[in-house]
N, C-alpha and C. Protein backbone atom coordinates (compact mmCIF):
# COMPACT_ATOMS: atom_id res chain seq x y z
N UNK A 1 0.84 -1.18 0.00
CA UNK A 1 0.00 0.00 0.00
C UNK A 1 0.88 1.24 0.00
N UNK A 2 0.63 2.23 -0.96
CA UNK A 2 1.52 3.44 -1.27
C UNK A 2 0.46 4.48 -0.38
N UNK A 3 1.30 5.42 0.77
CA UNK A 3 0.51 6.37 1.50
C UNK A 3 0.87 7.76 0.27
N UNK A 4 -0.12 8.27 -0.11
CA UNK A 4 -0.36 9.24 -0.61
C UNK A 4 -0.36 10.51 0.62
N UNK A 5 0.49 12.03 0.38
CA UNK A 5 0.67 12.60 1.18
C UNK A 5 -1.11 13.59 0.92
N UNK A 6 -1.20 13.35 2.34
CA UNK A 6 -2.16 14.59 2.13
C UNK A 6 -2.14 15.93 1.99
N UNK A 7 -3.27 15.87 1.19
CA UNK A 7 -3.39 17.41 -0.23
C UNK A 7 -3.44 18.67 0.97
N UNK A 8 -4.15 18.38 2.19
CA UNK A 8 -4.39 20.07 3.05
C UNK A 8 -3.13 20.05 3.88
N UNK A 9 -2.35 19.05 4.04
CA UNK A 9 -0.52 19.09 5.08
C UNK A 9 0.02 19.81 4.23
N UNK A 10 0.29 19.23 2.65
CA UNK A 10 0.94 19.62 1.43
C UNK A 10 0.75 21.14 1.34
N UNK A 11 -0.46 21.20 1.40
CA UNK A 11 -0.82 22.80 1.08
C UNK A 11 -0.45 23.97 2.32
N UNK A 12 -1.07 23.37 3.26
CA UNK A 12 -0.44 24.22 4.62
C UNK A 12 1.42 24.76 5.05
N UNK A 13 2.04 23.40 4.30
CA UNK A 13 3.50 23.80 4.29
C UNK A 13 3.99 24.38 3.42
N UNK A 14 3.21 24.62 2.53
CA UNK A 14 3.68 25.25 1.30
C UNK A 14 3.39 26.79 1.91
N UNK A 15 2.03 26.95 2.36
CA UNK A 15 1.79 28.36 2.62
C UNK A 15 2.95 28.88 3.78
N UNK A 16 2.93 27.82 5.08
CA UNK A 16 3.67 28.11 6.04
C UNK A 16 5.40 28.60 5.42
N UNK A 17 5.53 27.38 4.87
CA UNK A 17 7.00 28.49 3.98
C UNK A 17 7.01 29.59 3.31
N UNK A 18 5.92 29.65 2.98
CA UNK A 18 6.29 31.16 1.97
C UNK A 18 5.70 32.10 2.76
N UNK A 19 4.90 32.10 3.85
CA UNK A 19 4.69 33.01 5.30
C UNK A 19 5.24 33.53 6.37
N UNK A 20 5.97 32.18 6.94
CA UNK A 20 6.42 32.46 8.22
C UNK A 20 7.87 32.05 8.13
N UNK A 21 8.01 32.72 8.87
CA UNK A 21 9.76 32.07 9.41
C UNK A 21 10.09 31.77 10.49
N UNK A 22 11.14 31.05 10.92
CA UNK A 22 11.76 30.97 12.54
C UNK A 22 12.43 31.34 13.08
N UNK A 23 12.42 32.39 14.29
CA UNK A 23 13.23 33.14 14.99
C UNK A 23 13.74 32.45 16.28
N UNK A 24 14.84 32.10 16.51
CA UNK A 24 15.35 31.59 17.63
C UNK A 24 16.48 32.49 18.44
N UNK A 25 15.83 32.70 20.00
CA UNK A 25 16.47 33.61 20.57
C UNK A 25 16.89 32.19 21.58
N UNK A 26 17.89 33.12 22.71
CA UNK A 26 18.35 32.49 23.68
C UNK A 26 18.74 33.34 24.81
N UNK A 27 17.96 32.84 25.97
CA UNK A 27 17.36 33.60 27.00
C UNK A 27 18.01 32.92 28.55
N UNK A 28 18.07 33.53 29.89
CA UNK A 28 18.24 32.99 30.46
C UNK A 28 17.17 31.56 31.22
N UNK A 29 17.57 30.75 31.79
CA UNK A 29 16.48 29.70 32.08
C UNK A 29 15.39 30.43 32.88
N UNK A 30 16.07 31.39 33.88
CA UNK A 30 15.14 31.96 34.48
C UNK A 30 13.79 32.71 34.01
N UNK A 31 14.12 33.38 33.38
CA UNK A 31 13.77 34.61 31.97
C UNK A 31 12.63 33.63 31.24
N UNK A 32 13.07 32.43 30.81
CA UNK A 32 12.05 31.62 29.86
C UNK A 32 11.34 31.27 30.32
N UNK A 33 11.16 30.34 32.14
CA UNK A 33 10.39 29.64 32.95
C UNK A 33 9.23 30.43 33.13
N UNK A 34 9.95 31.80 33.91
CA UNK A 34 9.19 32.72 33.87
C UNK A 34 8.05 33.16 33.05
N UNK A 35 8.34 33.53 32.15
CA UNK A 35 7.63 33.90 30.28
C UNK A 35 6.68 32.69 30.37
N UNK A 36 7.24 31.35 30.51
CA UNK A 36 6.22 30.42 29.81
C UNK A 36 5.19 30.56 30.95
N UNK A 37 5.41 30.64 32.33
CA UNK A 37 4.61 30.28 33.03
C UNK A 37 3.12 31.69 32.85
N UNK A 38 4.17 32.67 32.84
CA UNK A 38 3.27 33.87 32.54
C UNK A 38 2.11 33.79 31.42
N UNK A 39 2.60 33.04 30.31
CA UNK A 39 1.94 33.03 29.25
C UNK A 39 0.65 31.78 29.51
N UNK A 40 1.18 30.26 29.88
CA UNK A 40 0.27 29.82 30.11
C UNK A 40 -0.21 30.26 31.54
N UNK A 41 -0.56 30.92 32.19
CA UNK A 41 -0.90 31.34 33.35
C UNK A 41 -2.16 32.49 32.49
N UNK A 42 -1.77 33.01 31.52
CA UNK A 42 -2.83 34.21 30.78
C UNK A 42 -3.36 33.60 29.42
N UNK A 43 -3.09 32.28 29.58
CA UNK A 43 -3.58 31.02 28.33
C UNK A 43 -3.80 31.60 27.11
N UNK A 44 -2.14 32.25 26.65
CA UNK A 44 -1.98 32.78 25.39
C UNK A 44 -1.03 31.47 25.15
N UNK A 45 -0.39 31.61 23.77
CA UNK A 45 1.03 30.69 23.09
C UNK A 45 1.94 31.90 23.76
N UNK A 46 2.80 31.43 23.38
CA UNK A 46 4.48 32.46 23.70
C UNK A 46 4.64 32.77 22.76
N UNK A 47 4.10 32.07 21.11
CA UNK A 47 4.46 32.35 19.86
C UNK A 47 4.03 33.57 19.63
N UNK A 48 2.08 33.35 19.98
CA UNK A 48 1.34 35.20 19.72
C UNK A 48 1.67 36.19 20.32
N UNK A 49 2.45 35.88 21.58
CA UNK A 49 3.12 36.98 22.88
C UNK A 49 4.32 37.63 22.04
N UNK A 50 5.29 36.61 21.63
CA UNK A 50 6.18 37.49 20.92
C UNK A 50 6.21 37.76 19.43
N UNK A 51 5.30 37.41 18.75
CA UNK A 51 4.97 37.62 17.86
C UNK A 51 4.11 38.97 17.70
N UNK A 52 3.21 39.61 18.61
CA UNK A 52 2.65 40.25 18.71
C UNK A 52 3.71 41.88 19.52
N UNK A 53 4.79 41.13 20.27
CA UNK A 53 5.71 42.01 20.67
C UNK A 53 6.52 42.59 18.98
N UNK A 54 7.02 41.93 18.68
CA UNK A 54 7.75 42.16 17.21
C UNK A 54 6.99 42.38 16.69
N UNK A 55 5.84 42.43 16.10
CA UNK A 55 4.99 43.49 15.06
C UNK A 55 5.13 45.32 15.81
N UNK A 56 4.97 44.92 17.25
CA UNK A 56 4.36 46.54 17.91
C UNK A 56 6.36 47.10 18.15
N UNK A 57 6.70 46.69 18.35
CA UNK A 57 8.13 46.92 18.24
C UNK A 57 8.64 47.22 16.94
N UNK A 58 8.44 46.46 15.98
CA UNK A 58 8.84 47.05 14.37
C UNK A 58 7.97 48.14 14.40
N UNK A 59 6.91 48.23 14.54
CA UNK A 59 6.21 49.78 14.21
C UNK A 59 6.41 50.83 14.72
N UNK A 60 7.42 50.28 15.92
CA UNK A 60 7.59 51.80 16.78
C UNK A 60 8.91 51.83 15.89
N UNK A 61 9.88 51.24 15.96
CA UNK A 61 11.42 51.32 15.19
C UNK A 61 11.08 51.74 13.97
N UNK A 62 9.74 51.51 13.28
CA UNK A 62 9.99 51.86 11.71
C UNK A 62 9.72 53.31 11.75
N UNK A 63 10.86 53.98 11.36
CA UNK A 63 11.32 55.44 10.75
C UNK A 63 12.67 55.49 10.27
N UNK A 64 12.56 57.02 9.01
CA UNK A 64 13.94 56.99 8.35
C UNK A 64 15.26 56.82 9.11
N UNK A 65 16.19 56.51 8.94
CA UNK A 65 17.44 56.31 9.18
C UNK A 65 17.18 58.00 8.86
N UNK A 66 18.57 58.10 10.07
CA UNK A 66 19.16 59.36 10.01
C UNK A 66 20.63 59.07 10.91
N UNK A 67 21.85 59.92 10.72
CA UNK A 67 23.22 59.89 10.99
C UNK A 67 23.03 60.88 12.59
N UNK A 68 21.94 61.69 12.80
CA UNK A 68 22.42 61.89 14.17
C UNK A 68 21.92 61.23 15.40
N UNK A 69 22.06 61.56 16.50
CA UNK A 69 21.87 60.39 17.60
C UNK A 69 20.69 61.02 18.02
N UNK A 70 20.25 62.22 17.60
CA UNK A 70 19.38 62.20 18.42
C UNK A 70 17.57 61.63 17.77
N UNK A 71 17.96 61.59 16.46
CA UNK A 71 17.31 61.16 15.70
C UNK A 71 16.99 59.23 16.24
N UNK A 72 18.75 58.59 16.25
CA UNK A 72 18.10 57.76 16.53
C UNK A 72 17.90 57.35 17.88
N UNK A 73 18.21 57.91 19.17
CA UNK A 73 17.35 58.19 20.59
C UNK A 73 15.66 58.52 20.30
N UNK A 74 15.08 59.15 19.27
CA UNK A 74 13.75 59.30 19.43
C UNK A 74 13.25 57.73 18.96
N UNK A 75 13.53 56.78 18.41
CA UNK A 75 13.11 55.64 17.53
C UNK A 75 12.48 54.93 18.91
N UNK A 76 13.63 55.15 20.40
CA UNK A 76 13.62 54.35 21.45
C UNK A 76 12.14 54.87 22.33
N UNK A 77 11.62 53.80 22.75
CA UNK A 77 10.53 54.12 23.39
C UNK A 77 11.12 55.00 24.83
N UNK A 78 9.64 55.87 24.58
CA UNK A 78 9.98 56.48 25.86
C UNK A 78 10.14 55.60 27.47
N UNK A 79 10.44 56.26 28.44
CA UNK A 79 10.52 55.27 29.82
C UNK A 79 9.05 55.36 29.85
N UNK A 80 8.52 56.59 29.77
CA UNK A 80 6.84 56.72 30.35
C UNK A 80 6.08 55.46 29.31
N UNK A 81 6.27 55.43 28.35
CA UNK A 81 5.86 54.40 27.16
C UNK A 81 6.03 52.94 27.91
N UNK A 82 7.25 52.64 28.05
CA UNK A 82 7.57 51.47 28.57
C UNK A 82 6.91 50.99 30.36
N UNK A 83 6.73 52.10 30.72
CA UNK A 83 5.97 52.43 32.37
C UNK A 83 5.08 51.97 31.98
N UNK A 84 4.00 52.95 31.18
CA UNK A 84 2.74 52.44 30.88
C UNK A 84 2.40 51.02 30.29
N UNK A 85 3.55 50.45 29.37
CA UNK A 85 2.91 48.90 28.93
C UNK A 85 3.51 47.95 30.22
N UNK A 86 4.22 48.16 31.27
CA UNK A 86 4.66 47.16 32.14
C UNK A 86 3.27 47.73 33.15
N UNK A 87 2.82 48.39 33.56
CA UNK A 87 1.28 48.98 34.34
C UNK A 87 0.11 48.23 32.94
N UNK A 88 0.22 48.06 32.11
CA UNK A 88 -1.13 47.97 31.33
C UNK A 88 -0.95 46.23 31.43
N UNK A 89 0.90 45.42 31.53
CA UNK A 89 0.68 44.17 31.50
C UNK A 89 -0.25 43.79 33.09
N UNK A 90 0.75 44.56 33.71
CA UNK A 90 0.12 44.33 35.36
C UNK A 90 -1.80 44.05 35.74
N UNK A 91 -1.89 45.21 34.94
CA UNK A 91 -3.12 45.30 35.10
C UNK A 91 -3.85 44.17 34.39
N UNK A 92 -3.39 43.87 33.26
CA UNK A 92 -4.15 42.56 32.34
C UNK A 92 -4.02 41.61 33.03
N UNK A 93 -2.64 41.01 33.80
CA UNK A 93 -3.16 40.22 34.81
C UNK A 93 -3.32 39.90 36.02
N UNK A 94 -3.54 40.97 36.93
CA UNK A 94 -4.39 41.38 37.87
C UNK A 94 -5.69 40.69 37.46
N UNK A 95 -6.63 41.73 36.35
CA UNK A 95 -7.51 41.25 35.72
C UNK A 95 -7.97 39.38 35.50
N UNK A 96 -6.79 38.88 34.83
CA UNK A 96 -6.74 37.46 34.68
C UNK A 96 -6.79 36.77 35.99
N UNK A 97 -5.99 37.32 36.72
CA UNK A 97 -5.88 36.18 38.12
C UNK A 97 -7.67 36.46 38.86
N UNK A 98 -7.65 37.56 38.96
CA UNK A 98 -9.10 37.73 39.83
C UNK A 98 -10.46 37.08 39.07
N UNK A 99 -10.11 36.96 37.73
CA UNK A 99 -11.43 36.50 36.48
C UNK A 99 -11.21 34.48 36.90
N UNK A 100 -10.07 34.24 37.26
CA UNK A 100 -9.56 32.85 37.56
C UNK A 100 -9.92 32.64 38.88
N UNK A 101 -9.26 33.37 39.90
CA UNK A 101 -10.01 32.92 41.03
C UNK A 101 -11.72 32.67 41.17
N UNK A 102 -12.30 33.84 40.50
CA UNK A 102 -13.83 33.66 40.52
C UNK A 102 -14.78 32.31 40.10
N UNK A 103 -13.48 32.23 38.98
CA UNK A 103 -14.17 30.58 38.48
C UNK A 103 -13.76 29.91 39.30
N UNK A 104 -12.67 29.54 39.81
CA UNK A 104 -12.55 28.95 41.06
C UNK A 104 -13.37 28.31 41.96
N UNK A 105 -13.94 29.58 42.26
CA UNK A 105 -15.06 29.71 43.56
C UNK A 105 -16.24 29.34 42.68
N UNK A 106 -16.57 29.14 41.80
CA UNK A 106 -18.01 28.41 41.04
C UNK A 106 -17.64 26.94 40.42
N UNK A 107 -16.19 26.61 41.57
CA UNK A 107 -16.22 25.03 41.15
C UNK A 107 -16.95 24.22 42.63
N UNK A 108 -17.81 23.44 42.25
CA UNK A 108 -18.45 22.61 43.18
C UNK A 108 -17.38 22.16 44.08
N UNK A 109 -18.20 22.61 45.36
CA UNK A 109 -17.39 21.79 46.48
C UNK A 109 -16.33 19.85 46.81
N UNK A 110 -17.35 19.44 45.76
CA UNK A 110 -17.32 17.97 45.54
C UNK A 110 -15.99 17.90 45.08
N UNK A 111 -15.86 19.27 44.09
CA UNK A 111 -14.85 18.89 43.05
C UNK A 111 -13.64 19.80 43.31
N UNK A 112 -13.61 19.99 44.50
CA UNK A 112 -12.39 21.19 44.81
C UNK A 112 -11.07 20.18 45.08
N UNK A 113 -10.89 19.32 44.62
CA UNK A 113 -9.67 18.37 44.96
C UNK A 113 -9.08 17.60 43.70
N UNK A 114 -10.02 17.92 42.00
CA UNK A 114 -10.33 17.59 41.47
C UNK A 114 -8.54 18.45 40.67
N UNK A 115 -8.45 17.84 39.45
CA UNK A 115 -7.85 18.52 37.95
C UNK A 115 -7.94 20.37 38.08
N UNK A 116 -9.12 20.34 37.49
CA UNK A 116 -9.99 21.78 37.14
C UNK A 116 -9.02 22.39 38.44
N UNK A 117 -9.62 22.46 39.18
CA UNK A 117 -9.56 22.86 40.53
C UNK A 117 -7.84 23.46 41.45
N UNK A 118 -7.28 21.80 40.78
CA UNK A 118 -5.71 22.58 41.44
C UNK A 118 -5.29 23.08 40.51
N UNK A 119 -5.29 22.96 38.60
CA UNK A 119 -4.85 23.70 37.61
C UNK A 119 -5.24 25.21 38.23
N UNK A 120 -6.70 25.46 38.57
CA UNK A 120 -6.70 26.82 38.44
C UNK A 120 -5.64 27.51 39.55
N UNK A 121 -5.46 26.56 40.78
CA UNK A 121 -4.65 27.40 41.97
C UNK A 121 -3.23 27.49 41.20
N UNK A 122 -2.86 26.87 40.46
CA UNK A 122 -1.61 26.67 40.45
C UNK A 122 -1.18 27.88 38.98
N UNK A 123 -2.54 28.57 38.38
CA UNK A 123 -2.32 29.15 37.70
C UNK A 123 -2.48 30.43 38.33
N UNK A 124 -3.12 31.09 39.04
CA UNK A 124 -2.82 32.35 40.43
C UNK A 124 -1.69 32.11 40.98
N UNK A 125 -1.09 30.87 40.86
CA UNK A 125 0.25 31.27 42.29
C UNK A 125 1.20 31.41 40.76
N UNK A 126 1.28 31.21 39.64
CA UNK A 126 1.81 31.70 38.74
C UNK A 126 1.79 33.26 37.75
N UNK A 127 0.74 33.45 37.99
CA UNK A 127 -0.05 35.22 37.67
C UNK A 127 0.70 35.79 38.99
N UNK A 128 0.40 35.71 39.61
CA UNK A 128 0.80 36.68 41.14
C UNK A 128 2.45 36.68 41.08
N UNK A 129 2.78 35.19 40.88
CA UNK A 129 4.20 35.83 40.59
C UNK A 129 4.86 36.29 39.59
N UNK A 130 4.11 36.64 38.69
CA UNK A 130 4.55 37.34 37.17
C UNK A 130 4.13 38.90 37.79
N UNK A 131 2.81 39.03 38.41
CA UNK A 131 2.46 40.22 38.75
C UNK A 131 4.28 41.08 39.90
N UNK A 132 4.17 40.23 40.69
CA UNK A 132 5.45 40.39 41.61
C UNK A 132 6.73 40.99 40.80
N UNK A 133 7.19 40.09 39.77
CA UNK A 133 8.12 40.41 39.03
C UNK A 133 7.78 41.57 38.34
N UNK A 134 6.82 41.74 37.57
CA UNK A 134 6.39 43.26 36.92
C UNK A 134 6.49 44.02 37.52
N UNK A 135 5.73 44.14 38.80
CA UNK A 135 6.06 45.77 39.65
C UNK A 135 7.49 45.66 40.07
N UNK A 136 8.25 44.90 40.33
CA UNK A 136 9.78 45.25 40.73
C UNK A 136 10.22 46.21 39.70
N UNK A 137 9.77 45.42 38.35
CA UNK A 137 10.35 46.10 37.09
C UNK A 137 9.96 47.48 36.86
N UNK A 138 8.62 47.67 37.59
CA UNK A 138 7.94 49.11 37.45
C UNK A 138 8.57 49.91 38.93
């Protein structure tokens, strides 16, 4: 029996190559644990997190080249800029942890010992400490 490759894999890698590419950074262990836990803790990918960082980052960097410095000092986000998105992450998950605990508390008593139940604690004691680390940074 000859396996014939399928026509929508075929097609998807074709698009995926001529779309996307792969960026590989290298981070401290700490730095990454961190990140991942943050990310699944706010049940995004890490891919759309930094993927979504590098789009809003190229748009702030995209302007003409110019030879003096002060030209390229303006390209750099301001501190108040950078204040405000480390306060706007804070706040998103503030937001997340308290929207998590609530479900929490609308899990049946029966089932507080359950999967559901310690995933969600274990995803607050991971928010709170991403929250922790952010305000140091702020």
């Amino acid at each position: 029996m000859i396996l014939m490759p399928n026509p929508s894999n075929a097609s998807k890698q074709r698009w995926n190559a001529a779309n996307y590419t792969q960026v590989k950074i290298s981070v401290g262990k700490n730095i990454a644990s961190t990140f991942k836990a943050a990310c699944t803790a706010a049940g995004v990918s890490m891919a759309s997190v930094l993927s979504q960082f590098m789009a809003e980052y190229g748009a702030v960097q995209v302007m003409p080249k110019s030879s003096s410095k002060a030209a390229a000092d303006s390209s750099t986000p301001t501190k108040k800029k950078r204040d405000k998105a480390i306060l706007e992450a804070i706040s998103q998950l503030k937001w997340a942890c308290e929207a998590e605990g609530q479900s929490m508390e609308n899990i049946p008593d029966n089932l507080r010992g359950a999967g559901n139940y310690e995933t969600s604690e274990e995803r607050i004691a991971r928010m709170e400490e991403a929250i922790d680390i952010l305000e140091c940074l702020y």
